[in-house]
N, C-alpha and C. Protein backbone atom coordinates (compact mmCIF):
# COMPACT_ATOMS: atom_id res chain seq x y z
N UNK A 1 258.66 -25.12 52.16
CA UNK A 1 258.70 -23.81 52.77
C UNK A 1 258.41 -23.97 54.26
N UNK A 2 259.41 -23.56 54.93
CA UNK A 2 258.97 -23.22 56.20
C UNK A 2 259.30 -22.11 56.97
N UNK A 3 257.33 -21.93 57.03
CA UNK A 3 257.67 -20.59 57.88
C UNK A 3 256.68 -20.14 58.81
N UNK A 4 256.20 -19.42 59.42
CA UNK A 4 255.57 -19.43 60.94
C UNK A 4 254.59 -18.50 60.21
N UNK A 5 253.02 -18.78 60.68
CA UNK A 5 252.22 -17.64 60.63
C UNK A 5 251.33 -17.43 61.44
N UNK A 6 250.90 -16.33 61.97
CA UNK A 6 250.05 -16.31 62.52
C UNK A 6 248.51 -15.19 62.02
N UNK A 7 247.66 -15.43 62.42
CA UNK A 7 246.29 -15.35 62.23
C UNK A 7 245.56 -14.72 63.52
N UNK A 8 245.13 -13.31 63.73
CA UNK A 8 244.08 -13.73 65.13
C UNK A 8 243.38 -12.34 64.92
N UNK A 9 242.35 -12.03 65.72
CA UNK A 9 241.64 -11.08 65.53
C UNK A 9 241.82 -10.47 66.86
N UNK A 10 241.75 -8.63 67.13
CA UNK A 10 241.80 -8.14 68.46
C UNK A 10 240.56 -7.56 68.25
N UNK A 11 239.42 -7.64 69.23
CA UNK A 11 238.46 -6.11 69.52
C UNK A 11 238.79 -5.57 70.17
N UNK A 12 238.21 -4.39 70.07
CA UNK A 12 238.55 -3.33 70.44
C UNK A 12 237.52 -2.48 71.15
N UNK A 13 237.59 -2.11 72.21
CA UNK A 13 236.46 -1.16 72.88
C UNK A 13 235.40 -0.66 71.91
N UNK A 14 234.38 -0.20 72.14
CA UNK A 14 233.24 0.06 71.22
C UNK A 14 233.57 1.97 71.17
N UNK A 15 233.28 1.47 69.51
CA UNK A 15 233.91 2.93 68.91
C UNK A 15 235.64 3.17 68.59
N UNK A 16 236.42 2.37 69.59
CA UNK A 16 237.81 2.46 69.23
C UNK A 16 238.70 1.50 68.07
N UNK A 17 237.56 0.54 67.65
CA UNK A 17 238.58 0.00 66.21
C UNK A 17 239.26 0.50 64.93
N UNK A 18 238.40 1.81 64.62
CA UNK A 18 240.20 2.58 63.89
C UNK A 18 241.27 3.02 64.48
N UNK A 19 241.25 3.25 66.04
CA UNK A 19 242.20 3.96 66.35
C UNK A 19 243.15 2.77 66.28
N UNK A 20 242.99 1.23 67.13
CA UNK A 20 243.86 0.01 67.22
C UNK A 20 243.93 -0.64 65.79
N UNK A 21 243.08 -0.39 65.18
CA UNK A 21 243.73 -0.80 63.47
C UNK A 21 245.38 0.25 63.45
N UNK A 22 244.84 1.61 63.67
CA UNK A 22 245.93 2.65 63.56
C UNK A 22 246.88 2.63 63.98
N UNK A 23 247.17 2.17 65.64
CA UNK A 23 248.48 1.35 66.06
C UNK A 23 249.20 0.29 65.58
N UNK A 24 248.25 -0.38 65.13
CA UNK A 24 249.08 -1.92 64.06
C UNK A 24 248.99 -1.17 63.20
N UNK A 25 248.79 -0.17 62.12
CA UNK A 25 249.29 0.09 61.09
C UNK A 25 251.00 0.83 61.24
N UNK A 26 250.62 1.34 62.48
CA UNK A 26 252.09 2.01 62.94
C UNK A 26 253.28 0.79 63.11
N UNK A 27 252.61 -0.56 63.85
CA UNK A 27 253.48 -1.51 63.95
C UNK A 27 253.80 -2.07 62.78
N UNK A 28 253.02 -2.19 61.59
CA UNK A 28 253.50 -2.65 60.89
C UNK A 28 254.49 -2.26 59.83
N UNK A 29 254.85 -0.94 60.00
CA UNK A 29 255.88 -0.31 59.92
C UNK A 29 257.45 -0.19 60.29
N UNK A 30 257.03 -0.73 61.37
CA UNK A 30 257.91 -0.98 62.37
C UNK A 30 258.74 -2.06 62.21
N UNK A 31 257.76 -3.43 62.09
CA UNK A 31 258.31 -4.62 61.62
C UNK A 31 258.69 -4.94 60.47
N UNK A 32 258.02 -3.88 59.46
CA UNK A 32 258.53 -4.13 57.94
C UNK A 32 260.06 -5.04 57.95
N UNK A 33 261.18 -4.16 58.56
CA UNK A 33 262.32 -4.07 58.55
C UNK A 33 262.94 -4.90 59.75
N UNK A 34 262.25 -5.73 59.96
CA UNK A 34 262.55 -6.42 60.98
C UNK A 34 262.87 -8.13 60.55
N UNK A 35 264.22 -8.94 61.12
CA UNK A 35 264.89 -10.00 60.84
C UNK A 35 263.54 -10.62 60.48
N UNK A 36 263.14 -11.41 59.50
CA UNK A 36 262.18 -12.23 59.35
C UNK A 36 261.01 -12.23 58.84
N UNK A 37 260.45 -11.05 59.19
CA UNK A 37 259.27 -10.81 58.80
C UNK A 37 258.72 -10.36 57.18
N UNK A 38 257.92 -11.35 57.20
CA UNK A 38 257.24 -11.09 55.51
C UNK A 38 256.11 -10.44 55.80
N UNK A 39 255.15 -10.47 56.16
CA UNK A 39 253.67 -9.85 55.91
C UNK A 39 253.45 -9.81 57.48
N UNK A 40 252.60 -8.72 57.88
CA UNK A 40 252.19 -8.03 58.50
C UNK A 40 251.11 -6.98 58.48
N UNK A 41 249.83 -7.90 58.04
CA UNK A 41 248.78 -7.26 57.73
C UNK A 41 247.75 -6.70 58.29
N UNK A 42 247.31 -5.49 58.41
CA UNK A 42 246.23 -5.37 59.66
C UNK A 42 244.89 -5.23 58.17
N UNK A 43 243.65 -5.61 58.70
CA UNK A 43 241.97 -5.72 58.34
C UNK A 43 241.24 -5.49 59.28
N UNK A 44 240.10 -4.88 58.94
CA UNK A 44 239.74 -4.62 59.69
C UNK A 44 238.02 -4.97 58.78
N UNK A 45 237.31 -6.06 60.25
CA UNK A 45 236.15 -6.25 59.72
C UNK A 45 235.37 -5.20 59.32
N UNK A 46 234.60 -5.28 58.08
CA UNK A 46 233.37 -4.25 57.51
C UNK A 46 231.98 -4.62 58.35
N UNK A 47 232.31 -5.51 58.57
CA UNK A 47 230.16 -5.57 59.44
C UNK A 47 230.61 -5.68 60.89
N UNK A 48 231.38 -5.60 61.46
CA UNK A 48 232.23 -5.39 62.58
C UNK A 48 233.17 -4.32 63.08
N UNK A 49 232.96 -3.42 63.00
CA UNK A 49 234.42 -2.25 62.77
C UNK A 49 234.96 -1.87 63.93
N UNK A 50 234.44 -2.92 65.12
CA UNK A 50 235.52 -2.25 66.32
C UNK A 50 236.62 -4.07 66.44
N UNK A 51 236.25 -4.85 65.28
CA UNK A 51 237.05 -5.79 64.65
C UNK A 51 238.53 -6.06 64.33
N UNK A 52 239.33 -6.44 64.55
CA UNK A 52 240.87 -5.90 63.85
C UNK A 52 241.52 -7.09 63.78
N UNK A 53 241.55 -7.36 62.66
CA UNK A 53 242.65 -8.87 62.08
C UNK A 53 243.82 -8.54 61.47
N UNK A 54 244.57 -9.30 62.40
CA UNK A 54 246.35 -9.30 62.00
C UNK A 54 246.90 -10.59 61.59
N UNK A 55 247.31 -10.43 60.40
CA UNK A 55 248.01 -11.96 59.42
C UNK A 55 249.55 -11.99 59.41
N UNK A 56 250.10 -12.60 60.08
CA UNK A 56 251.54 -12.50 59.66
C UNK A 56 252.45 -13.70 58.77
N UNK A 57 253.06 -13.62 58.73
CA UNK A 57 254.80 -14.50 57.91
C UNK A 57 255.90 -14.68 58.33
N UNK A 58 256.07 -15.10 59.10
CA UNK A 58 257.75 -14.82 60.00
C UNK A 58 258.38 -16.70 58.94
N UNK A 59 260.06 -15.84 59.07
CA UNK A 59 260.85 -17.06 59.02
C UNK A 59 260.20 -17.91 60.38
N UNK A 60 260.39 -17.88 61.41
CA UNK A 60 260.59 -18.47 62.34
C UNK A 60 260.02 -18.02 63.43
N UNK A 61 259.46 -19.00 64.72
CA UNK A 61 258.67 -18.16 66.00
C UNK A 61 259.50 -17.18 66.38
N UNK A 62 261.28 -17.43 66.27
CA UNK A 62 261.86 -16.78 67.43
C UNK A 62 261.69 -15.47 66.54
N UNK A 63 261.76 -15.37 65.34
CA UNK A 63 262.06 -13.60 64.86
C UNK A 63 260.52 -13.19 65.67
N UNK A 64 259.60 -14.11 65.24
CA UNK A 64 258.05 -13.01 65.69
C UNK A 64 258.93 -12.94 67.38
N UNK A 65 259.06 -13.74 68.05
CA UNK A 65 259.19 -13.03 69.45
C UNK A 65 260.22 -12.49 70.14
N UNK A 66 261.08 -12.45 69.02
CA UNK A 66 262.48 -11.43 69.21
C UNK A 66 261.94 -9.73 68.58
N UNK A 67 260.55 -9.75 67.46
CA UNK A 67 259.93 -8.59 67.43
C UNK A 67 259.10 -7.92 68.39
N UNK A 68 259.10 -8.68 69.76
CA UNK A 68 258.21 -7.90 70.41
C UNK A 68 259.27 -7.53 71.22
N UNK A 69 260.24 -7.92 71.71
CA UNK A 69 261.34 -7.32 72.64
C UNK A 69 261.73 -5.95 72.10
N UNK A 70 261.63 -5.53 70.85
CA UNK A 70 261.62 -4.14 70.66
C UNK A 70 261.01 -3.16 71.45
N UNK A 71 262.19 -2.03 71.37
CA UNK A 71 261.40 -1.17 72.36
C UNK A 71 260.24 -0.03 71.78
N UNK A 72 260.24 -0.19 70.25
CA UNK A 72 259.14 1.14 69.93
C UNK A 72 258.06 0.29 69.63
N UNK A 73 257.97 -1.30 69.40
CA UNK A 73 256.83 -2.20 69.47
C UNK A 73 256.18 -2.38 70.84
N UNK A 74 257.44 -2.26 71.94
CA UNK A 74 255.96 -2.72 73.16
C UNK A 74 255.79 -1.00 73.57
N UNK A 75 256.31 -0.27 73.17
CA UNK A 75 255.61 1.06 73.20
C UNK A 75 254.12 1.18 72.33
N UNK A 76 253.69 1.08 71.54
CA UNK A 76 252.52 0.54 70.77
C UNK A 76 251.72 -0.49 71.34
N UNK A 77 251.93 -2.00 72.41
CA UNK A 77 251.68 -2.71 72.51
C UNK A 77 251.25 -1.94 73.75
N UNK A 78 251.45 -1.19 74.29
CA UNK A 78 251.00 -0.46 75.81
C UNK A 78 250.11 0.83 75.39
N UNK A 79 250.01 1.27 74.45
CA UNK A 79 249.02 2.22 73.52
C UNK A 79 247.25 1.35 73.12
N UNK A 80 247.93 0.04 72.49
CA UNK A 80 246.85 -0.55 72.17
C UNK A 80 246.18 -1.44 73.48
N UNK A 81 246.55 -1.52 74.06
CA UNK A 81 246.14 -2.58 75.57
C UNK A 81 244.81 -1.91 75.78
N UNK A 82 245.08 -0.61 76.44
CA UNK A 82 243.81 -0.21 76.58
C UNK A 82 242.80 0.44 76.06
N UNK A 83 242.71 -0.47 74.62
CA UNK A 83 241.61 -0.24 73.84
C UNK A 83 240.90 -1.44 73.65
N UNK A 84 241.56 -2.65 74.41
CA UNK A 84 240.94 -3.50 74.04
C UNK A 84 239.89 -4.07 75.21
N UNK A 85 238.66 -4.86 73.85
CA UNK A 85 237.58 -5.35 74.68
C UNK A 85 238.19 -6.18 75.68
N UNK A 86 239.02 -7.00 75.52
CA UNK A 86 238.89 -8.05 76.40
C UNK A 86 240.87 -8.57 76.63
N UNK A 87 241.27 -9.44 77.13
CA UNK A 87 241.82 -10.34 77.19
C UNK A 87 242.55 -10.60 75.62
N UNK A 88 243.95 -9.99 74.63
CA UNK A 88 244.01 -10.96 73.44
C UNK A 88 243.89 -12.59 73.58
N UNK A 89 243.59 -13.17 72.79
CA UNK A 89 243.65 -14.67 72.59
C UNK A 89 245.17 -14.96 71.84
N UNK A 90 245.80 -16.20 71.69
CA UNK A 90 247.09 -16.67 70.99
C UNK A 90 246.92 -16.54 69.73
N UNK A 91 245.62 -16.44 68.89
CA UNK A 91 245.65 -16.40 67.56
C UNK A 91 245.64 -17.77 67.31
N UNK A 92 245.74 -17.95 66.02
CA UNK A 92 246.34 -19.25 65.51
C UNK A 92 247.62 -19.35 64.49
N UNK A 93 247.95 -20.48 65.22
CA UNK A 93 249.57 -20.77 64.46
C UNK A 93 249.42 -21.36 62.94
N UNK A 94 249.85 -21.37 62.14
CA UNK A 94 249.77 -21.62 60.86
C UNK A 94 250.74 -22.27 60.34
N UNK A 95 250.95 -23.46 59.32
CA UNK A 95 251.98 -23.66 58.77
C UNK A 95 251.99 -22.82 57.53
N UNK A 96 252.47 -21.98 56.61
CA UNK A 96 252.49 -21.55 55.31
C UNK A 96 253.03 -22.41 54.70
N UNK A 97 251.95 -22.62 53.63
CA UNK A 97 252.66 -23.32 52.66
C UNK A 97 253.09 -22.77 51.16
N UNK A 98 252.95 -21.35 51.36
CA UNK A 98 253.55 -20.47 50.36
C UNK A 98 252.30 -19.99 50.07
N UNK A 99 252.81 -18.90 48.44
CA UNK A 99 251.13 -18.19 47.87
C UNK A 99 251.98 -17.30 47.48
N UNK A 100 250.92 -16.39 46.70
CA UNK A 100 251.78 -14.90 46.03
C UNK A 100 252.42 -13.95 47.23
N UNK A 101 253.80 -13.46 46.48
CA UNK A 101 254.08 -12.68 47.44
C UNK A 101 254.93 -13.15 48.47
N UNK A 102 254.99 -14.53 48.85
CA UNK A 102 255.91 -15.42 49.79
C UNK A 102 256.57 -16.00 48.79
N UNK A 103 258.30 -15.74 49.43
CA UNK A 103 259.33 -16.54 48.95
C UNK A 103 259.08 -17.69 49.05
């Protein structure tokens, strides 16, 4: 199996981590239906709640970064900016090596 994943956590201003969970829940809507993409999960830490972890599945890097050239994703991506604490980080890249739920 090969396929691209990524892993990373965003904070979020203090007090604003449901609202940026709430934008990636909107994105992940978005991407459902998008070339490539399998999972697209937003979490959100319990002993942390201005916390927000996003898991993804892509065939391939280029679908994840042919999904951000969308235009109602970086509309969301300019919604969530300024909620965040800091700087995002790259996340981490993942090889999948399958599991329930992955082709």
């Amino acid at each position: 199996m090969n396929k691209y994943g990524l892993h990373g956590k965003l904070t979020a201003t203090e007090g604003n981590g449901k609202k940026l969970a709430s934008i990636l829940l909107e994105a992940s809507q978005l991407v459902a239906s998008v070339q490539g993409c399998h999972l697209y999960l937003i979490s959100q830490d319990q002993a942390h709640p201005n916390d927000v972890w996003i898991t993804e599945v892509w065939d391939s890097q280029e679908d994840h970064d042919n999904s951000l050239k969308d235009e109602k994703v970086r509309a969301l991506i300019t919604q969530a900016m300024p909620l965040l604490a800091g700087k995002p980080g790259s996340g981490q890249v993942l090889d999948v090596l399958g599991g329930a739920g992955i082709d």
